[in-house]
Protein backbone atom coordinates (compact mmCIF):
# COMPACT_ATOMS: atom_id res chain seq x y z
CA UNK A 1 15.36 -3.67 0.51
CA UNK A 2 12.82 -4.68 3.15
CA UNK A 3 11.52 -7.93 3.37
CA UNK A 4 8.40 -7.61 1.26
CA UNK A 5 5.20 -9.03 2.01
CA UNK A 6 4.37 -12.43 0.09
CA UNK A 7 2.55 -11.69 -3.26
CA UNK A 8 0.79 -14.95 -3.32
CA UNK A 9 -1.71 -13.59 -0.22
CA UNK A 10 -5.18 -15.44 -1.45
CA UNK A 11 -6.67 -12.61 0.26
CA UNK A 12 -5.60 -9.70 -2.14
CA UNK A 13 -5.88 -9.63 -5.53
CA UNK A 14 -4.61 -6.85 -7.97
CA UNK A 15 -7.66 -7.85 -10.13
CA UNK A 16 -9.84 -6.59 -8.20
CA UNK A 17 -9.21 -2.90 -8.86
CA UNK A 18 -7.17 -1.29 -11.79
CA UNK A 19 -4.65 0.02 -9.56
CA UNK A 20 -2.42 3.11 -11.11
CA UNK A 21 1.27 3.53 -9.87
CA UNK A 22 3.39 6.88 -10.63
CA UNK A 23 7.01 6.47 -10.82
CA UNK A 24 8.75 9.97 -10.50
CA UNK A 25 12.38 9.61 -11.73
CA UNK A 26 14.84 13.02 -13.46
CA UNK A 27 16.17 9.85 -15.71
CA UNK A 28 14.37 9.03 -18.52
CA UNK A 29 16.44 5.40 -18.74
CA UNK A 30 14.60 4.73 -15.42
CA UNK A 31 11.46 5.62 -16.49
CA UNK A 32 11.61 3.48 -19.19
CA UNK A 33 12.72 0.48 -17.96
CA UNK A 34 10.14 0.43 -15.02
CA UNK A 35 7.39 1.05 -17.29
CA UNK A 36 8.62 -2.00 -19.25
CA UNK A 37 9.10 -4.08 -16.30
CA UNK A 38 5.93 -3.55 -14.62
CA UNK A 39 3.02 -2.11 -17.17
CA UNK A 40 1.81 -5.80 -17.52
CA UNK A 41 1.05 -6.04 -14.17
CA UNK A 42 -0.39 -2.44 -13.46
CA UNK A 43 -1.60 1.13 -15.22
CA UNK A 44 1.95 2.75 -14.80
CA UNK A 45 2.11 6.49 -15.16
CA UNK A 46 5.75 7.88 -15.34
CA UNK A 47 6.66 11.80 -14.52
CA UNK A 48 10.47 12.99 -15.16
CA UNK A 49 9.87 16.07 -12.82
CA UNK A 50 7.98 16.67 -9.16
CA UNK A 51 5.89 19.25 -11.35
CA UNK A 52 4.92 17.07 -13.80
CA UNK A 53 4.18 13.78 -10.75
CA UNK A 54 1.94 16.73 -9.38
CA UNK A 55 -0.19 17.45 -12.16
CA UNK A 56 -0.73 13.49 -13.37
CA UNK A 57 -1.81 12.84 -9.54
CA UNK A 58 -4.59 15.82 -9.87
CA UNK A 59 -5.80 14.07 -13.69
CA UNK A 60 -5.24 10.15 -12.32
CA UNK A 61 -6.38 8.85 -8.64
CA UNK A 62 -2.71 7.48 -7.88
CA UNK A 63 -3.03 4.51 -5.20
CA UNK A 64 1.04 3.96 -5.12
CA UNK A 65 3.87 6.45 -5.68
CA UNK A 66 7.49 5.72 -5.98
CA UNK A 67 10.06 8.24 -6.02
CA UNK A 68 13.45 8.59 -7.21
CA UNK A 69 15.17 10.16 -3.77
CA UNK A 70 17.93 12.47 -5.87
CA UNK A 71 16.33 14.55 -7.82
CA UNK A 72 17.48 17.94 -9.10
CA UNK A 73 14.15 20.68 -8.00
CA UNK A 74 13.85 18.44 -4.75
CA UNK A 75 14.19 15.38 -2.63
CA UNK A 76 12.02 12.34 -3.06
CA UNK A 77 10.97 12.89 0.38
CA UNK A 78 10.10 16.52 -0.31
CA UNK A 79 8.08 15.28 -3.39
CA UNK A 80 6.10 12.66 -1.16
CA UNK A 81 5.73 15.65 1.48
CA UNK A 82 4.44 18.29 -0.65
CA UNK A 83 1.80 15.46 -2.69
CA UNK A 84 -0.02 14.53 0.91
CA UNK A 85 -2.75 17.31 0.59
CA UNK A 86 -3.79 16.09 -2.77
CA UNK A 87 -3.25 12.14 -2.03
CA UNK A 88 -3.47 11.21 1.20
CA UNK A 89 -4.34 7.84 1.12
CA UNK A 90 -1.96 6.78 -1.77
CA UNK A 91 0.95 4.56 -0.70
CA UNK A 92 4.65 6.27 -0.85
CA UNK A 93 7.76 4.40 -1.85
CA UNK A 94 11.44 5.88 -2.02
CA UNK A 95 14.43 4.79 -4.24
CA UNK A 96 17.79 5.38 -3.01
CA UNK A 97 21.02 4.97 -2.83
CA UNK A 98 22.64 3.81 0.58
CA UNK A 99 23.74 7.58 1.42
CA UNK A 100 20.44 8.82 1.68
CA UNK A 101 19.60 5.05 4.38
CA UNK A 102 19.13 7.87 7.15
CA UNK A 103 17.41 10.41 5.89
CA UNK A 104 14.47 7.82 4.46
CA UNK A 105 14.23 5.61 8.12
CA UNK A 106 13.54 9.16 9.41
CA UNK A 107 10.45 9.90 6.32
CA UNK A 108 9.52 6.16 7.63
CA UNK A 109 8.41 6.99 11.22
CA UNK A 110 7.39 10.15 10.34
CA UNK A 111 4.50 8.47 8.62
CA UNK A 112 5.44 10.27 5.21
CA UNK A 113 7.17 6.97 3.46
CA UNK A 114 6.19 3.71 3.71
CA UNK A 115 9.08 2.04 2.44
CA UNK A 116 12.05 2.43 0.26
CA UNK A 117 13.86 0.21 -2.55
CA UNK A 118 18.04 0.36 -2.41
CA UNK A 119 19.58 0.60 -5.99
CA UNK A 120 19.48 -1.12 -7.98
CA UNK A 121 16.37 -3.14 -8.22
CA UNK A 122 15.46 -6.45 -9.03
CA UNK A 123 12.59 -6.53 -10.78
CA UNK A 124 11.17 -9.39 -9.08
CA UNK A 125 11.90 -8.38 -5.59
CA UNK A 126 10.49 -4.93 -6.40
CA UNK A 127 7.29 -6.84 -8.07
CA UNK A 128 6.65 -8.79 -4.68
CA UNK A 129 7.46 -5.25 -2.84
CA UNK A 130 4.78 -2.98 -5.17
CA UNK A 131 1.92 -6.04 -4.65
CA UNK A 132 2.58 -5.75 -1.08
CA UNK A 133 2.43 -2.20 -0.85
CA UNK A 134 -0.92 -2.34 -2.77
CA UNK A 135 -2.16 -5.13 -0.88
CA UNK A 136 -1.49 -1.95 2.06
CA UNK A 137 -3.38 0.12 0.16
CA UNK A 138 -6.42 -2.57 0.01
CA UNK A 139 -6.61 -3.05 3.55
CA UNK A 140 -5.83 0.78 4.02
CA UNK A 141 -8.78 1.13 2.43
CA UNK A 142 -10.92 -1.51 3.44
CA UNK A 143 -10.39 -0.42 6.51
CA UNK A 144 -11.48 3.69 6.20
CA UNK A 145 -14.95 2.46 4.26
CA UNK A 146 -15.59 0.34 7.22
CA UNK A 147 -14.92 2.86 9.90
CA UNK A 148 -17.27 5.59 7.83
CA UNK A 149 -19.95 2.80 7.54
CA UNK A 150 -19.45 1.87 11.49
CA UNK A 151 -19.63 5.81 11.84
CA UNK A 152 -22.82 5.75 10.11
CA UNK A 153 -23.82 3.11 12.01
CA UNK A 154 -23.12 4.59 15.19
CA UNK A 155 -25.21 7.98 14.04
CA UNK A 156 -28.23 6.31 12.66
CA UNK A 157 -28.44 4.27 16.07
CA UNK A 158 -27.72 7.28 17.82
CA UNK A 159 -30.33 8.73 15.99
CA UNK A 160 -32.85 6.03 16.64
CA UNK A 161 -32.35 6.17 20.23
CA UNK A 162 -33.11 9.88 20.41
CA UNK A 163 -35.99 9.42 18.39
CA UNK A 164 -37.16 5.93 21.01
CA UNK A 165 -36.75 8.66 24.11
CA UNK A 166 -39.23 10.59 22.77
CA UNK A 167 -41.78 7.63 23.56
CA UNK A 168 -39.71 5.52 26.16
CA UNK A 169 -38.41 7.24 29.33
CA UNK A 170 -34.81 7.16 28.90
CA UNK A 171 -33.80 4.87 31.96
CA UNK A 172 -36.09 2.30 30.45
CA UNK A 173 -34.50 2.65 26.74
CA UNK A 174 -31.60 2.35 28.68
CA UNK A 175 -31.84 -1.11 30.90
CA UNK A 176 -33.96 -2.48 27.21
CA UNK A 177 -30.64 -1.84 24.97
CA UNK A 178 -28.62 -3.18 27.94
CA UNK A 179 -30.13 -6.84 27.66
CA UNK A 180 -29.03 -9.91 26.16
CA UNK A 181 -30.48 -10.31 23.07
CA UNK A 182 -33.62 -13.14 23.97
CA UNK A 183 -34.40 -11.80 27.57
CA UNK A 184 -37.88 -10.58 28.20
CA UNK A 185 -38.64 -6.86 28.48
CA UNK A 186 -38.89 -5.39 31.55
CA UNK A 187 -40.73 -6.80 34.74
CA UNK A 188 -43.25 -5.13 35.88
CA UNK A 189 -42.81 -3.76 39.62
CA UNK A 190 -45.17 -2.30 42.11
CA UNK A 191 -44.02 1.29 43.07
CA UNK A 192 -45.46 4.14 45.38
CA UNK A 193 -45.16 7.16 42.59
CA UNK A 194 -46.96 10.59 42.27
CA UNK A 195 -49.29 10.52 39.12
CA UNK A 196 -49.85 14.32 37.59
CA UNK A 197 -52.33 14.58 34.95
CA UNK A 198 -52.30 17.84 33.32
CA UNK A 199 -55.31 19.17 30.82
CA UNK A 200 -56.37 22.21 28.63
CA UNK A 201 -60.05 23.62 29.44
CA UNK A 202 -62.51 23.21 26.99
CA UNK A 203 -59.93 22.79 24.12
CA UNK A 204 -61.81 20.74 22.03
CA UNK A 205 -63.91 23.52 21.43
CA UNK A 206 -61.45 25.77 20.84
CA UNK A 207 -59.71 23.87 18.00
CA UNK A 208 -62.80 23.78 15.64
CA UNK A 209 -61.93 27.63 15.35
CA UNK A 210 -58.97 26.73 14.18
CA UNK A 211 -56.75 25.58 11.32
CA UNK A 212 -55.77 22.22 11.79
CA UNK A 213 -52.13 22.84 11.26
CA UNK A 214 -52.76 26.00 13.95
CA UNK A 215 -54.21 23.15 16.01
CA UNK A 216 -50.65 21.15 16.01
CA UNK A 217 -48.58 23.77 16.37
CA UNK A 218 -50.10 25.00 19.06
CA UNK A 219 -50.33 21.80 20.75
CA UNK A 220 -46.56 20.46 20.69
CA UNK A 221 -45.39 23.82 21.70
CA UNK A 222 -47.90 23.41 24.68
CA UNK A 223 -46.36 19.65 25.29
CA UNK A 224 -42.92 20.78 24.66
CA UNK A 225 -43.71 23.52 27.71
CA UNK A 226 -44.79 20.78 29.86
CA UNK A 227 -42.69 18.22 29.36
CA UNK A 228 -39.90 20.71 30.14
CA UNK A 229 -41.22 21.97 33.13
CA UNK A 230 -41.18 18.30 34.46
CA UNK A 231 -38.22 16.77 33.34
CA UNK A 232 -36.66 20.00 35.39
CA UNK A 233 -38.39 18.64 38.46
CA UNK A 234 -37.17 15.14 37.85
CA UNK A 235 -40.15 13.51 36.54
CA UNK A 236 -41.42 11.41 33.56
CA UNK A 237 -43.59 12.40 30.96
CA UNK A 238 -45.57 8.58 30.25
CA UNK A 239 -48.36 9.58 27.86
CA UNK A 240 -50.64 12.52 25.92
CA UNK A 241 -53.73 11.99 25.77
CA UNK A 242 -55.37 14.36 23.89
CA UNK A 243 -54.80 17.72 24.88
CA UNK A 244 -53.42 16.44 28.39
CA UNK A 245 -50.37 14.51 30.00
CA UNK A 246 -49.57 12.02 32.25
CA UNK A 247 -46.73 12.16 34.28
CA UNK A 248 -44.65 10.42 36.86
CA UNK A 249 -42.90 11.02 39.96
CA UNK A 250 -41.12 8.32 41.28
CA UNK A 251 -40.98 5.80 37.85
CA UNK A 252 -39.16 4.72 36.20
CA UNK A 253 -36.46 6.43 38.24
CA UNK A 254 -37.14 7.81 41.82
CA UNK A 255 -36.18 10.62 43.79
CA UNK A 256 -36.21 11.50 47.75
CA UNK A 257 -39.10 13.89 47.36
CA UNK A 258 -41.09 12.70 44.75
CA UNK A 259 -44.37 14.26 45.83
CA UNK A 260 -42.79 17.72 46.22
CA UNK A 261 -41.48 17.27 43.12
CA UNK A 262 -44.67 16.51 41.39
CA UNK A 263 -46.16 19.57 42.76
CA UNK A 264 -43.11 21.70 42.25
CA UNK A 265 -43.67 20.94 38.69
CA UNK A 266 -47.28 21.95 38.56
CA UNK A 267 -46.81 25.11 40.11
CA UNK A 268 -43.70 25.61 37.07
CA UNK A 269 -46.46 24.77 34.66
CA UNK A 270 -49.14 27.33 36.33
CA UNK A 271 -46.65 29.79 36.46
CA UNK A 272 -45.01 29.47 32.91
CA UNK A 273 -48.76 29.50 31.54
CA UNK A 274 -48.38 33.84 31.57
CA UNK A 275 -45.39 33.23 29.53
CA UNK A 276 -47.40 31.18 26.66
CA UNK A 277 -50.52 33.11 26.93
CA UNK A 278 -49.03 36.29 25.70
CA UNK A 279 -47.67 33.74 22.31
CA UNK A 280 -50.58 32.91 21.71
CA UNK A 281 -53.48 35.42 22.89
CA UNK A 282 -53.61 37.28 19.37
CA UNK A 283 -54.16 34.42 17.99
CA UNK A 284 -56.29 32.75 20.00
CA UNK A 285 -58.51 35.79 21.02
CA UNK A 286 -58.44 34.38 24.28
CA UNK A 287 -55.68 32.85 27.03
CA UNK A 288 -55.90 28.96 27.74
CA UNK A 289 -56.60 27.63 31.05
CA UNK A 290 -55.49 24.41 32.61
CA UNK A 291 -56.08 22.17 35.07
CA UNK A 292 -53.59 19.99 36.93
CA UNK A 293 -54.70 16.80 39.65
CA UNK A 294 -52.29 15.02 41.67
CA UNK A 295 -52.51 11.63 43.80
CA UNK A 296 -49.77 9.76 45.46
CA UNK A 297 -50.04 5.80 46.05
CA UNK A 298 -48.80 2.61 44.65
CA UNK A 299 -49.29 1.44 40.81
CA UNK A 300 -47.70 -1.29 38.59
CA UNK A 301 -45.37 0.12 36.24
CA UNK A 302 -44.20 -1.89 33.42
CA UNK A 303 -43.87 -2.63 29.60
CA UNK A 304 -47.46 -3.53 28.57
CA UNK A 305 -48.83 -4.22 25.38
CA UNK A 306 -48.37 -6.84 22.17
CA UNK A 307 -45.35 -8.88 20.59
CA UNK A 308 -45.55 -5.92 17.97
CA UNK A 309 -45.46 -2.85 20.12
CA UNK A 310 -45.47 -2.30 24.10
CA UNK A 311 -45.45 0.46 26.15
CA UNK A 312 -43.96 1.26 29.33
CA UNK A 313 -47.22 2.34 31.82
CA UNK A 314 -48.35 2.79 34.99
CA UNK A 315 -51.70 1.51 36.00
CA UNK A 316 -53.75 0.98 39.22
CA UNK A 317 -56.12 3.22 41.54
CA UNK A 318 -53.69 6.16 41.92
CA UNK A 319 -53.78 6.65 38.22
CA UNK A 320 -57.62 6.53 37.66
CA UNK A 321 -57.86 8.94 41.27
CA UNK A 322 -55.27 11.12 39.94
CA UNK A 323 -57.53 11.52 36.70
CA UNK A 324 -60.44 12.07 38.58
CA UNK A 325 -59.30 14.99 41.00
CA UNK A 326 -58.15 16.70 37.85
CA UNK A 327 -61.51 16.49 36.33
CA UNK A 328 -62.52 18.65 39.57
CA UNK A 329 -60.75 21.65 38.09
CA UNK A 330 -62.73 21.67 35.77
CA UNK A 331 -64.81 24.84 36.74
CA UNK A 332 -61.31 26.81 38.44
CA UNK A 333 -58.98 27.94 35.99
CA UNK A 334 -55.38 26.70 36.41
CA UNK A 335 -56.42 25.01 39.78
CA UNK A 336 -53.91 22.21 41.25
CA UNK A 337 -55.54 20.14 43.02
CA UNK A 338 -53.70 17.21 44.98
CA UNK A 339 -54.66 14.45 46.76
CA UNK A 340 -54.11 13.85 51.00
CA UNK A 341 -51.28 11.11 50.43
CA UNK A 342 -49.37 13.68 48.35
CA UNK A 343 -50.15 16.52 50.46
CA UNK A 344 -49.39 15.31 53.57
CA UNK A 345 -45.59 14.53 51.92
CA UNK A 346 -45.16 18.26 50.15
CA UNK A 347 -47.05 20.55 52.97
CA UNK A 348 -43.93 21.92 54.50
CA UNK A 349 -43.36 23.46 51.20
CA UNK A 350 -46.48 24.66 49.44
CA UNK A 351 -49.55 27.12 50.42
CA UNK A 352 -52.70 24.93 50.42
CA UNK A 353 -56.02 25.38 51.16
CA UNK A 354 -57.93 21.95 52.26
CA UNK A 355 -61.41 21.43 50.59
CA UNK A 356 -64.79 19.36 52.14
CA UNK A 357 -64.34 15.84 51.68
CA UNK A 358 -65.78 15.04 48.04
CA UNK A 359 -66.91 12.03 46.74
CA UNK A 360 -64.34 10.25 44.13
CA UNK A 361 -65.81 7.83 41.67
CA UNK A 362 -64.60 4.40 42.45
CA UNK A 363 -63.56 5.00 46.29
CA UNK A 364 -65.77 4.32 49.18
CA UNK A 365 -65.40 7.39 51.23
CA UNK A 366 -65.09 10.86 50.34
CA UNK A 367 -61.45 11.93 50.05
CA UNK A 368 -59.81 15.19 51.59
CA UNK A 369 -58.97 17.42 48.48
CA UNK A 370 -56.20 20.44 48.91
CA UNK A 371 -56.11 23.15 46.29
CA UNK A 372 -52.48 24.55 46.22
CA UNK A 373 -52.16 27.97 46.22
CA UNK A 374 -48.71 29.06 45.45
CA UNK A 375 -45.20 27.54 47.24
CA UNK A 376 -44.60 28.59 50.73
């Protein structure tokens, strides 16, 4: 017999659990005398045939089997095979004689024993040997109810993170869940980005028409559009507001080409705009209009806000001038307009057609203006 595993282990205690053993023997002598050797110590169900081991293991959860190996309908080994499917996790033992030595090793590292017993037993050797293999059976299962709960750890933080990247750009989420517990948030940096704001005409006047479930419906199938249309062009969604966006190209990640990006993604949104008209226009009565402003320059980007709840931002002139050119388009339908700085960057590859110099609240002189046409 293998050298069991020491019964006095402080950490395992049979107590703990009413653990039931099935001893599957063609001899009833056998059956009887392990049921009188060991019932004080365990539940002990006995079965004089495979058929009858199979049917108490679908009444009784069985946490250790032990087998007779010579049996007349089949092998202990084929018994222990053939029970898998309906008790995986039990523990499986073999008695045997020394003939059989071979064929058991073999049922051993297959997986489909875990030990056997020679003949015949000692009944306090094969005590020490049946706590040990239930001991297994502890930590067998200890072990599985930790992996499911790390499992469901794992998904619920997966979860949580998709649910953070629908407010956080994911690069940020990213370096926060990266740092040492105690560190500070992030920095904040300068940058030189391309801000996009993005806006529905005269929406607010629209949605007292309608429903207010009509209204939200409409409007996160409009953001999910959007949002789309500039993640595809390698940008950031950083805020709604309202019925509009704010975008940026260039933060938190940056790309060569961040002001023909910004404008690449305008001209997606113009474009798709046909596309979500004909959704909504019997609805509606009537196909939305946009209006989409564009500046290039440099802003501080950075986690703002409270102890309780921050937000990663972008503020300086080029937002507020960004905001302000697309309040221009206010009285041209699905207009782009984009500021010199970004123009002057994206020209080779858009259509443009450069306005007067207007007046911009908050700047000194007017600024040059270009309405973009289509891509070149």
């Amino acid at each position: 017999m293998h050298s069991p595993a020491s019964a006095s282990n402080p950490s395992f205690s049979l107590t703990k659990e009413p653990y039931n053993i099935l001893y599957v023997d063609d001899e009833e002598q056998n059956l009887t005398s392990f049921r009188a050797a060991f019932r004080r110590h365990f539940t002990v169900h006995t079965a004089i045939s495979a058929r009858e081991g199979l049917r108490i293991i679908r009444e009784t959860p069985i946490h250790l089997i032990v087998t007779d190996q010579r049996m007349p309908e089949m092998t202990g080994v084929q018994f222990l095979e053939a029970v898998i499917p309906e008790c995986p996790d039990a523990v499986r033992m073999i008695l045997t004689g020394f003939s059989d030595i071979d064929a058991i090793i073999k049922a051993i590292n297959s997986g489909r024993v875990y030990r056997y017993i020679t003949k015949p037993w000692n009944e306090t050797e094969l005590k020490m040997t049946l706590d040990a293999a239930l001991e297994f059976y502890a930590l067998q299962s200890r072990n599985k109810r930790l992996l499911l709960e790390l499992h469901q750890k794992v998904a619920e933080q997966e979860r949580l993170v998709r649910l953070f990247q629908k407010y956080i750009p994911e690069r940020v989420l990213e370096e926060l869940m990266a740092r040492p517990e105690g560190m500070p948030l992030l920095e904040a940096e300068q940058r030189i980005v391309s801000v996009l704001f993005v806006d529905i005409r005269d929406f607010t006047a629209l949605a007292e028409r309608l429903e207010p479930s009509m209204v939200v419906e409409l409007l996160n199938d409009f953001f999910s559009f959007i949002t789309s249309c500039v993640r595809l062009h390698n940008g950031t969604v950083n805020k709604f507001v309202g019925d509009g966006m704010l975008a940026l190209f260039g933060a938190p990640v940056s790309y060569i080409g961040n002001q023909e990006n910004a404008v690449s993604a305008a001209l997606a949104i113009r474009h798709g705009m046909g596309e979500f008209n004909n959704k909504y226009r019997s609805i509606l009565g009537q196909d939305l209009t946009i209006g989409i402003g564009i500046n290039t320059g440099e802003v501080i980007v950075g986690n703002i806000g409270s102890e309780d709840r921050v937000d990663y931002t972008a503020i300086g002139d080029t937002v507020n001038v960004a905001s302000r050119i697309e309040a221009l388009t206010k009285t041209i339908p699905n207009a782009i307009l984009i500021s010199e700085s970004t123009y002057t960057a994206a020209e080779h590859t858009i259509e443009a057609k450069e306005w007067q110099p207007i007046e911009i609240r908050g700047k000194k002189e007017p600024m040059k203006i270009y309405e973009v046409i289509g891509p070149k």
